[in-house]
N, C-alpha and C. Protein backbone atom coordinates (compact mmCIF):
# COMPACT_ATOMS: atom_id res chain seq x y z
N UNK A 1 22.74 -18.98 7.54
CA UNK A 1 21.36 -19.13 7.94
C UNK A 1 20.49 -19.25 6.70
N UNK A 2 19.80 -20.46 6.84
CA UNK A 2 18.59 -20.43 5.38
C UNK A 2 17.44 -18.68 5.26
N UNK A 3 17.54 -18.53 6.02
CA UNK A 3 16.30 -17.53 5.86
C UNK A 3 16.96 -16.11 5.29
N UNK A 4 18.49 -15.90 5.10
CA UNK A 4 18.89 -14.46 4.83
C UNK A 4 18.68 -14.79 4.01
N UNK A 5 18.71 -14.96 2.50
CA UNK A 5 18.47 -14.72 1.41
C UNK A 5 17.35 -15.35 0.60
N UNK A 6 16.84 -15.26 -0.46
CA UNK A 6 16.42 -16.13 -1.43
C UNK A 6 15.05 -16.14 -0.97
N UNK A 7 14.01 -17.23 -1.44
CA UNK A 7 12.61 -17.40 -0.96
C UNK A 7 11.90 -17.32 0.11
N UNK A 8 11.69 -16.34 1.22
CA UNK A 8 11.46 -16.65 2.02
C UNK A 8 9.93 -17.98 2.33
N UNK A 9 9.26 -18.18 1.45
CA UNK A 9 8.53 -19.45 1.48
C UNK A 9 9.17 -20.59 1.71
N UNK A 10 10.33 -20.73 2.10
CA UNK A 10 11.22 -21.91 2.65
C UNK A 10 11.17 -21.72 4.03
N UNK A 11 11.55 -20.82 4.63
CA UNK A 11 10.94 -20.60 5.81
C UNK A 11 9.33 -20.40 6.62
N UNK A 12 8.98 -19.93 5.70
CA UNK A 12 7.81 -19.77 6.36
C UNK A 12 7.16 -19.95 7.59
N UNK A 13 6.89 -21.46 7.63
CA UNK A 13 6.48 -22.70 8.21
C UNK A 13 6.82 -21.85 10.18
N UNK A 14 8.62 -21.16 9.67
CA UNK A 14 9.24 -21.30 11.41
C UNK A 14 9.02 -19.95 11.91
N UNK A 15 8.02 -18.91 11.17
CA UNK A 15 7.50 -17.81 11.33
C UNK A 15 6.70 -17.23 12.42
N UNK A 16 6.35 -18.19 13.26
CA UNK A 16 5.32 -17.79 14.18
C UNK A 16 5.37 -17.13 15.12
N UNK A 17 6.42 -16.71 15.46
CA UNK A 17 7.20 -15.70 16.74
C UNK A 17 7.14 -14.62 16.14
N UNK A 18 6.64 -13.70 17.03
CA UNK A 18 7.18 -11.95 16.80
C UNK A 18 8.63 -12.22 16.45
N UNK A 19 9.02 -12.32 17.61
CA UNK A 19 10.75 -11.89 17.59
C UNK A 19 11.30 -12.85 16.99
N UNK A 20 11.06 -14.55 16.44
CA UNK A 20 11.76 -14.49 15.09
C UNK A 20 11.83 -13.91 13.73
N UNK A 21 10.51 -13.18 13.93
CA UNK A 21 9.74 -12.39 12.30
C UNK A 21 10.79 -11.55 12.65
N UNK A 22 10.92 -10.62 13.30
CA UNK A 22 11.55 -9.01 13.99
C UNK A 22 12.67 -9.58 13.04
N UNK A 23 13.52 -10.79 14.10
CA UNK A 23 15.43 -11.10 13.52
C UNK A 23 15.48 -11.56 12.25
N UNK A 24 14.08 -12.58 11.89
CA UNK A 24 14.70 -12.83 9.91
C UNK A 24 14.56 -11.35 9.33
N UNK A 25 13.29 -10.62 9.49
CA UNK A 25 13.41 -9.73 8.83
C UNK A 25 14.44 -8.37 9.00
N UNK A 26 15.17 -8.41 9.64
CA UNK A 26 16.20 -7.45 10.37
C UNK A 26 17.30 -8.22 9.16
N UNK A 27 17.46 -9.24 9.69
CA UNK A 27 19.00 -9.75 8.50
C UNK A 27 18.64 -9.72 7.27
N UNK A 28 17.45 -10.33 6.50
CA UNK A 28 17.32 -10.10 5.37
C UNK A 28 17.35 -8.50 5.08
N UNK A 29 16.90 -7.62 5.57
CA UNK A 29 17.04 -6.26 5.19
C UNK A 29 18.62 -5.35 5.07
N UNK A 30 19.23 -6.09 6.10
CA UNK A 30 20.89 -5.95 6.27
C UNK A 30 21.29 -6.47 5.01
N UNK A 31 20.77 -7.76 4.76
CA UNK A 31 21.64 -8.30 3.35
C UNK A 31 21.51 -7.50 2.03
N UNK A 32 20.03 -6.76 2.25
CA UNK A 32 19.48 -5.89 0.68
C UNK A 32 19.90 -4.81 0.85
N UNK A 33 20.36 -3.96 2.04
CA UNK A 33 21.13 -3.02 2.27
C UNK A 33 22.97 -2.88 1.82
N UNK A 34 23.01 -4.55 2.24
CA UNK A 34 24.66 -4.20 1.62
C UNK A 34 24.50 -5.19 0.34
N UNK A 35 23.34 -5.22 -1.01
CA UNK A 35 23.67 -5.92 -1.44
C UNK A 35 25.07 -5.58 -2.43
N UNK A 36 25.47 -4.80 -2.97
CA UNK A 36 26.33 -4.51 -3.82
C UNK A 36 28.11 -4.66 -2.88
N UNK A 37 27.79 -5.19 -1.72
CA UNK A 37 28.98 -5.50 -1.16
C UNK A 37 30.20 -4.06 -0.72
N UNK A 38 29.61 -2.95 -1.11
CA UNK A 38 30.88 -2.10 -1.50
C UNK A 38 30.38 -1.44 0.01
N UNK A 39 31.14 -0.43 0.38
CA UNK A 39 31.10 0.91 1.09
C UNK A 39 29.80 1.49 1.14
N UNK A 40 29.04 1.85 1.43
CA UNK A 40 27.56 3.22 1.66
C UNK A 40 27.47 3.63 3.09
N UNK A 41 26.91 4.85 2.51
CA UNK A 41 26.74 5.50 4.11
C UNK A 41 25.55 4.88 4.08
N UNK A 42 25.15 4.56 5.24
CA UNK A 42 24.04 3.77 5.43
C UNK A 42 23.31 4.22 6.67
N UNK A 43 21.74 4.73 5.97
CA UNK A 43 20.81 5.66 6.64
C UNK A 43 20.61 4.86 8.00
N UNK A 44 19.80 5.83 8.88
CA UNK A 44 19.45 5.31 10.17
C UNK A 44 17.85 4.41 9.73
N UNK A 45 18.14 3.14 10.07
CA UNK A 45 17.25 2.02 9.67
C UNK A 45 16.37 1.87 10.80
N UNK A 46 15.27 2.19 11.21
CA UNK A 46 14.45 1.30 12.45
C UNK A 46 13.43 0.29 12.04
N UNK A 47 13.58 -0.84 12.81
CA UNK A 47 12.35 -1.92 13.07
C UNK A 47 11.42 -1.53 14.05
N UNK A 48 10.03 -1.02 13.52
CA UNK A 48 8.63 -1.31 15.03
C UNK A 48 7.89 -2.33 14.56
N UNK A 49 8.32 -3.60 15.72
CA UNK A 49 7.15 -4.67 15.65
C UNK A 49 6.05 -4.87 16.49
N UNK A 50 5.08 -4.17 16.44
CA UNK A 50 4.30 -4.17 17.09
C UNK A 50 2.64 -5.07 16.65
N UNK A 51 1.76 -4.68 16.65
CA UNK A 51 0.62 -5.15 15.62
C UNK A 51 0.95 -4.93 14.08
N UNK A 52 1.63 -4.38 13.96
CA UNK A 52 1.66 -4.28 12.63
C UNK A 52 3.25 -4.02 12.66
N UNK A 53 4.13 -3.97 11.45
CA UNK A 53 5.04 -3.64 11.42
C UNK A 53 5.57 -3.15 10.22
N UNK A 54 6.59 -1.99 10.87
CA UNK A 54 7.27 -0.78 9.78
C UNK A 54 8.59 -0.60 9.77
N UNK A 55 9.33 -0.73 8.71
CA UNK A 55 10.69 -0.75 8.58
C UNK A 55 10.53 0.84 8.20
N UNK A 56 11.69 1.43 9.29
CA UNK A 56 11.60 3.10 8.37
C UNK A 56 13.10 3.02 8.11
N UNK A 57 12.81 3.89 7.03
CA UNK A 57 13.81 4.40 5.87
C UNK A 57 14.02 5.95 5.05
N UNK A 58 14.91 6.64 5.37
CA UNK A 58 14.74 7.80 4.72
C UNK A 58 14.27 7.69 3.34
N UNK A 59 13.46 8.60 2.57
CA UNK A 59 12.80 8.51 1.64
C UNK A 59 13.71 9.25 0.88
N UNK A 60 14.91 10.22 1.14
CA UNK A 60 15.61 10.84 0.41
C UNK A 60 17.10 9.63 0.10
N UNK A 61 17.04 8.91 1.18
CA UNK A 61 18.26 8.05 1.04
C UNK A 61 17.87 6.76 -0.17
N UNK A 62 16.69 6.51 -0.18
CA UNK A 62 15.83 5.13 -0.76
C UNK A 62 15.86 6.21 -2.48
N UNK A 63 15.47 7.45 -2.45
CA UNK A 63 15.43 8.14 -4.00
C UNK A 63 17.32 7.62 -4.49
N UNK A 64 18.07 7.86 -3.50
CA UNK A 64 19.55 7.82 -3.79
C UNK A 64 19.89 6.40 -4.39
N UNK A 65 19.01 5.50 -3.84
CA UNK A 65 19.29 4.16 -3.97
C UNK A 65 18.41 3.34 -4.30
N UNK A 66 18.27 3.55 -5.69
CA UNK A 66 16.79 3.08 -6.45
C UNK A 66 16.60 1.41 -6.54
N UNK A 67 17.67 0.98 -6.53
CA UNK A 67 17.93 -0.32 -6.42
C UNK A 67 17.62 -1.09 -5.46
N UNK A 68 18.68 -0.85 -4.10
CA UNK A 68 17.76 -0.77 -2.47
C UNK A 68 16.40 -0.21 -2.45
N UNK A 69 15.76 0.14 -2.83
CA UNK A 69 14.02 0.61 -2.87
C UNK A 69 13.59 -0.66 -3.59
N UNK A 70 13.27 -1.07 -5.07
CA UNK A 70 13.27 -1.91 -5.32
C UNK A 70 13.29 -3.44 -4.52
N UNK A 71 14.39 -3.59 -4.36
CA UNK A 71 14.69 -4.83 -3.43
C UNK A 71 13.26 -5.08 -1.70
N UNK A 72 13.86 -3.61 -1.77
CA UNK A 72 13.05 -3.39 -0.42
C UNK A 72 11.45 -4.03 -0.74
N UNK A 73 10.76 -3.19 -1.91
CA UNK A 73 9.42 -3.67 -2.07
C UNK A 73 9.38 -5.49 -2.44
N UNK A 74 10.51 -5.68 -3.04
CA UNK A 74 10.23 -7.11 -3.89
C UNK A 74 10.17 -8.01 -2.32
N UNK A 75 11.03 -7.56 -1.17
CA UNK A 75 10.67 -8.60 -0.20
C UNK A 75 9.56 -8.35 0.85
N UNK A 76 8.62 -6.62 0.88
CA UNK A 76 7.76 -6.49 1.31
C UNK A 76 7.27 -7.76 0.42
N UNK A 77 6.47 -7.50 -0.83
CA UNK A 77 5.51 -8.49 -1.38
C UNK A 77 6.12 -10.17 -1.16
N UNK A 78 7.30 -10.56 -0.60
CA UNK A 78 7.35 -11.32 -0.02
C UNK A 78 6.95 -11.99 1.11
N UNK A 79 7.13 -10.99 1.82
CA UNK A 79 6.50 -10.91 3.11
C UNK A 79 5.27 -11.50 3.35
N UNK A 80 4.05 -10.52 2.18
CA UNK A 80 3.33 -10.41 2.49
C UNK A 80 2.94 -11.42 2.03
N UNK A 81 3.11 -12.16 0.97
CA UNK A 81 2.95 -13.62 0.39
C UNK A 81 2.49 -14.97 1.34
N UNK A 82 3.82 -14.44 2.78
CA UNK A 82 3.50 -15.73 3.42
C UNK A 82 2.53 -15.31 5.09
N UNK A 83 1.85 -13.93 4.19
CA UNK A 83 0.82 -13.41 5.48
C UNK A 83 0.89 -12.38 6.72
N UNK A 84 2.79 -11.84 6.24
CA UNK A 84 3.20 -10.86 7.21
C UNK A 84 3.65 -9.47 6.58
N UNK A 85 2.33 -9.14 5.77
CA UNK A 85 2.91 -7.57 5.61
C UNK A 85 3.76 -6.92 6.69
N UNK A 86 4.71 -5.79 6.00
CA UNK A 86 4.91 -4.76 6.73
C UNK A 86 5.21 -3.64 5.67
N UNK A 87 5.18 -2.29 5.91
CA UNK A 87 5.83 -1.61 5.13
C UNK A 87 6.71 -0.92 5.33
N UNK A 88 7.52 0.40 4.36
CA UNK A 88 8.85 1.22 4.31
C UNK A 88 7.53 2.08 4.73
N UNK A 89 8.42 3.07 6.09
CA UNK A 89 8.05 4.75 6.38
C UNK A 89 9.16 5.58 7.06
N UNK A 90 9.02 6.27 6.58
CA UNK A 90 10.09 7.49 7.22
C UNK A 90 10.74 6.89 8.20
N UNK A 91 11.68 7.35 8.93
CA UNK A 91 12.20 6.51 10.47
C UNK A 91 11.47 7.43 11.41
């Protein structure tokens, strides 16, 4: 699928659905979650798309995984680039 990885400004354009925003942003977050390919216990993740939307994330699991935090913000400000903030909160 074009939209898991890389720029999301390539997509953009096919953004206009809740529930396609909900599923790109669900897989892209799966992909920054396993980026290192290996084994992790892997925290309890929720999507609320509602008027606004919040990916929660343990804040003790995200300190563990400074890298996944990172990633996480670099595709918030992606996000928000093409007009769809959301942010990381607790689950």
């Amino acid at each position: 699928m074009l939209a898991c990885r890389g720029r999301l400004a390539k997509v953009a354009g096919n953004l206009g659905g809740k529930d396609i925003r909900a599923a790109v942003l669900a897989l892209r977050v799966a992909v920054l979650i396993h980026h290192a390919r290996a084994a992790i216990a892997v925290p309890r993740i929720t999507l609320k798309v509602a008027r606004d939307v919040r990916l929660g994330v343990s804040r003790r699991w995200l300190a563990a995984h400074p890298l996944t935090d990172y990633l996480l913000a670099k595709e918030s400000a992606q996000w928000a680039d093409v007009g769809y903030p959301w942010r990381v909160t607790p689950p």
